[in-house]
C-alpha atoms as a PDB file:
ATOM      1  CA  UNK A   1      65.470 -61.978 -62.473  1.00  0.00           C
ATOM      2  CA  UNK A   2      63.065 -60.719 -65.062  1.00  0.00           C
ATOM      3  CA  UNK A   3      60.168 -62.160 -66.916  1.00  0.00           C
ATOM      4  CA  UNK A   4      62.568 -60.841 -69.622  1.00  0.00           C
ATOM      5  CA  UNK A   5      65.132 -63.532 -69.921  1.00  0.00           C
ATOM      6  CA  UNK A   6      62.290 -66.265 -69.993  1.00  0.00           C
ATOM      7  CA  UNK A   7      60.501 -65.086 -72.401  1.00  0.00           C
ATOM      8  CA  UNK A   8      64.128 -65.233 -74.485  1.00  0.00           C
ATOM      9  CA  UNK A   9      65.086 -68.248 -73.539  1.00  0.00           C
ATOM     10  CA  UNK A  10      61.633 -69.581 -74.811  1.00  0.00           C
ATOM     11  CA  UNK A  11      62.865 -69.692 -78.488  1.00  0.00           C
ATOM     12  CA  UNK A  12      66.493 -70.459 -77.728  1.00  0.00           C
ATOM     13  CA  UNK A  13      66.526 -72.847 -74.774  1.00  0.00           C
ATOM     14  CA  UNK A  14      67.626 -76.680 -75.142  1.00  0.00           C
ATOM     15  CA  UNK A  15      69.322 -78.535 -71.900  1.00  0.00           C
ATOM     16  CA  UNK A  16      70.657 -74.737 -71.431  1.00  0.00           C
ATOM     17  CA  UNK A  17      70.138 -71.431 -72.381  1.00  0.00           C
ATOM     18  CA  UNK A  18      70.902 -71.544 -75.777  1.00  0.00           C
ATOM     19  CA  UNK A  19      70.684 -74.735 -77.272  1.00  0.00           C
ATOM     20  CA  UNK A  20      72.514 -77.992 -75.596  1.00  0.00           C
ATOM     21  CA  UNK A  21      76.353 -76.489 -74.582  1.00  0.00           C
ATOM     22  CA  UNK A  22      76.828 -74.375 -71.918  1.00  0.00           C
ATOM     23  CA  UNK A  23      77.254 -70.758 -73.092  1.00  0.00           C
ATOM     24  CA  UNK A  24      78.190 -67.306 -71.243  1.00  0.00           C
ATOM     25  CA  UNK A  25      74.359 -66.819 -70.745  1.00  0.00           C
ATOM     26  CA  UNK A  26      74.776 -69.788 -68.183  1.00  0.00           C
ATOM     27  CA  UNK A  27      78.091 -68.512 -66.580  1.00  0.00           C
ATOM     28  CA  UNK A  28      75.496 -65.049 -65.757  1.00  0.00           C
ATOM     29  CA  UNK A  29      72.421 -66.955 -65.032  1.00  0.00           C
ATOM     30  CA  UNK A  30      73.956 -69.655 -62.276  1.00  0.00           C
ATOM     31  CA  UNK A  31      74.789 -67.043 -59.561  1.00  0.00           C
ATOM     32  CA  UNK A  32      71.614 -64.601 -60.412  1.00  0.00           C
ATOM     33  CA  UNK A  33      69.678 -67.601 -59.871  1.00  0.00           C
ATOM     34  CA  UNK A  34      71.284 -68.845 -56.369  1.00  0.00           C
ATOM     35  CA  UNK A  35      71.333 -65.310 -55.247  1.00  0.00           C
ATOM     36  CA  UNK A  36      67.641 -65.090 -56.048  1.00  0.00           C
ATOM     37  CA  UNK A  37      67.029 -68.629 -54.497  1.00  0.00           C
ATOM     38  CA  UNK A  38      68.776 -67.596 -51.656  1.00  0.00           C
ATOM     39  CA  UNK A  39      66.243 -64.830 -51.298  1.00  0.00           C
ATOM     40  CA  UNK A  40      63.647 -66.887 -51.207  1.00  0.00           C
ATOM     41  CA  UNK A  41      62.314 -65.985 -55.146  1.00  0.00           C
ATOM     42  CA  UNK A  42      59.543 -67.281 -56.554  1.00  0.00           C
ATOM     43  CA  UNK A  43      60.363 -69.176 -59.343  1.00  0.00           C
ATOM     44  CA  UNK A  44      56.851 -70.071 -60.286  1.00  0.00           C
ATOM     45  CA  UNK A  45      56.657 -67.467 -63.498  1.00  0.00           C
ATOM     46  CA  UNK A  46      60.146 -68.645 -64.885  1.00  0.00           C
ATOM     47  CA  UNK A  47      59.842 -72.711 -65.228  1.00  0.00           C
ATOM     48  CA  UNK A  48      62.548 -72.065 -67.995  1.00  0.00           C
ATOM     49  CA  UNK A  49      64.957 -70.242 -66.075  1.00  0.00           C
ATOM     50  CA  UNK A  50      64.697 -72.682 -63.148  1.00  0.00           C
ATOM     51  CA  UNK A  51      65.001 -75.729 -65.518  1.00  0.00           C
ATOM     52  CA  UNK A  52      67.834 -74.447 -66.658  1.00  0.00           C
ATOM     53  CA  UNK A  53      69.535 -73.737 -63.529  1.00  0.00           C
ATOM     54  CA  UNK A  54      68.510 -77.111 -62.467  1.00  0.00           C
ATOM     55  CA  UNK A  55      70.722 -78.476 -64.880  1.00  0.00           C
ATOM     56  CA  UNK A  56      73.686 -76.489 -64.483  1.00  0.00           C
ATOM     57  CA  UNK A  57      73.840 -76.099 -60.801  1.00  0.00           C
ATOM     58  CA  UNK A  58      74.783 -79.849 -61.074  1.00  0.00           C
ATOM     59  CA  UNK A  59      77.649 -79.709 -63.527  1.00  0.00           C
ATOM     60  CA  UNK A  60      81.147 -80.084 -61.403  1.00  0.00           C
ATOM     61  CA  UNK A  61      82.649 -76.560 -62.858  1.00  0.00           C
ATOM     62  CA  UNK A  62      79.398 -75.215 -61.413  1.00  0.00           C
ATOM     63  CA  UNK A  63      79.237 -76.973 -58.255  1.00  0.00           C
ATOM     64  CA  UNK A  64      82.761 -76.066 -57.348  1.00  0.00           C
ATOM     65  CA  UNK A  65      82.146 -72.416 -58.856  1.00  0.00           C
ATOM     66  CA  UNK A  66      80.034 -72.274 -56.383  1.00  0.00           C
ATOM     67  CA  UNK A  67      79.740 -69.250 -53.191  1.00  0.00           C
ATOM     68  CA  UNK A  68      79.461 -72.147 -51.026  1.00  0.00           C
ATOM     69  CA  UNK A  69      82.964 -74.003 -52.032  1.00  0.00           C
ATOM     70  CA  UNK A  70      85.345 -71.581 -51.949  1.00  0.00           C
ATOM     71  CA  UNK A  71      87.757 -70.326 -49.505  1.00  0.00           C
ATOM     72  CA  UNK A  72      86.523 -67.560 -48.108  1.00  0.00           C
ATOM     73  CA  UNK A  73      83.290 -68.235 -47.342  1.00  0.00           C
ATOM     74  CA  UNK A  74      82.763 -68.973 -44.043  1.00  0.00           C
ATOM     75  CA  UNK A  75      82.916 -72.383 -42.696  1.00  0.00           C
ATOM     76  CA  UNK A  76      79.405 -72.502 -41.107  1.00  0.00           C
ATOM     77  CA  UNK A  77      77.722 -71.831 -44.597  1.00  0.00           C
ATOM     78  CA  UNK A  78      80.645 -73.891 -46.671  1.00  0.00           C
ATOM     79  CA  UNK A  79      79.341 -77.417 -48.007  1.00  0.00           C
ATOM     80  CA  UNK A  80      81.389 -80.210 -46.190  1.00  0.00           C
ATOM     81  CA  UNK A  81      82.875 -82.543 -48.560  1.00  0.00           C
END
């Protein structure tokens, strides 16, 4: 994750990346972000980004897009529903 994308998102951002519907930019950012969480990525320098992905990570398609619900991932890391 770049300073990059936040500085885009600056003058296109609404509830998501561009403007208030969920676009492809989402779809890309969701896992970048969760694999950068996940890595313990500092998130201070990209308020944006992480607003963002706040926002998203709770939508259903997201939530069930998820690493963590699908089949193959193993059961100790999979969220128990």
């Amino acid at each position: 994750m770049t300073i990059v994308y936040e500085t885009i998102v600056k003058g296109s951002a609404g509830r998501y990346s561009v403007g208030d519907e969920v676009t492809m930019a989402d779809i890309c950012l969701a896992p970048t972000v969760e694999a950068a969480l996940r890595w313990n990525i500092d998130f201070e320098s990209l308020p944006i980004v992480l607003r963002i992905y706040e926002r998203l990570k709770v939508l259903p398609a997201f939530e069930m897009g998820d690493w963590k619900h699908q089949e193959d991932t193993p059961e100790q890391f999979r969220v128990k529903t």
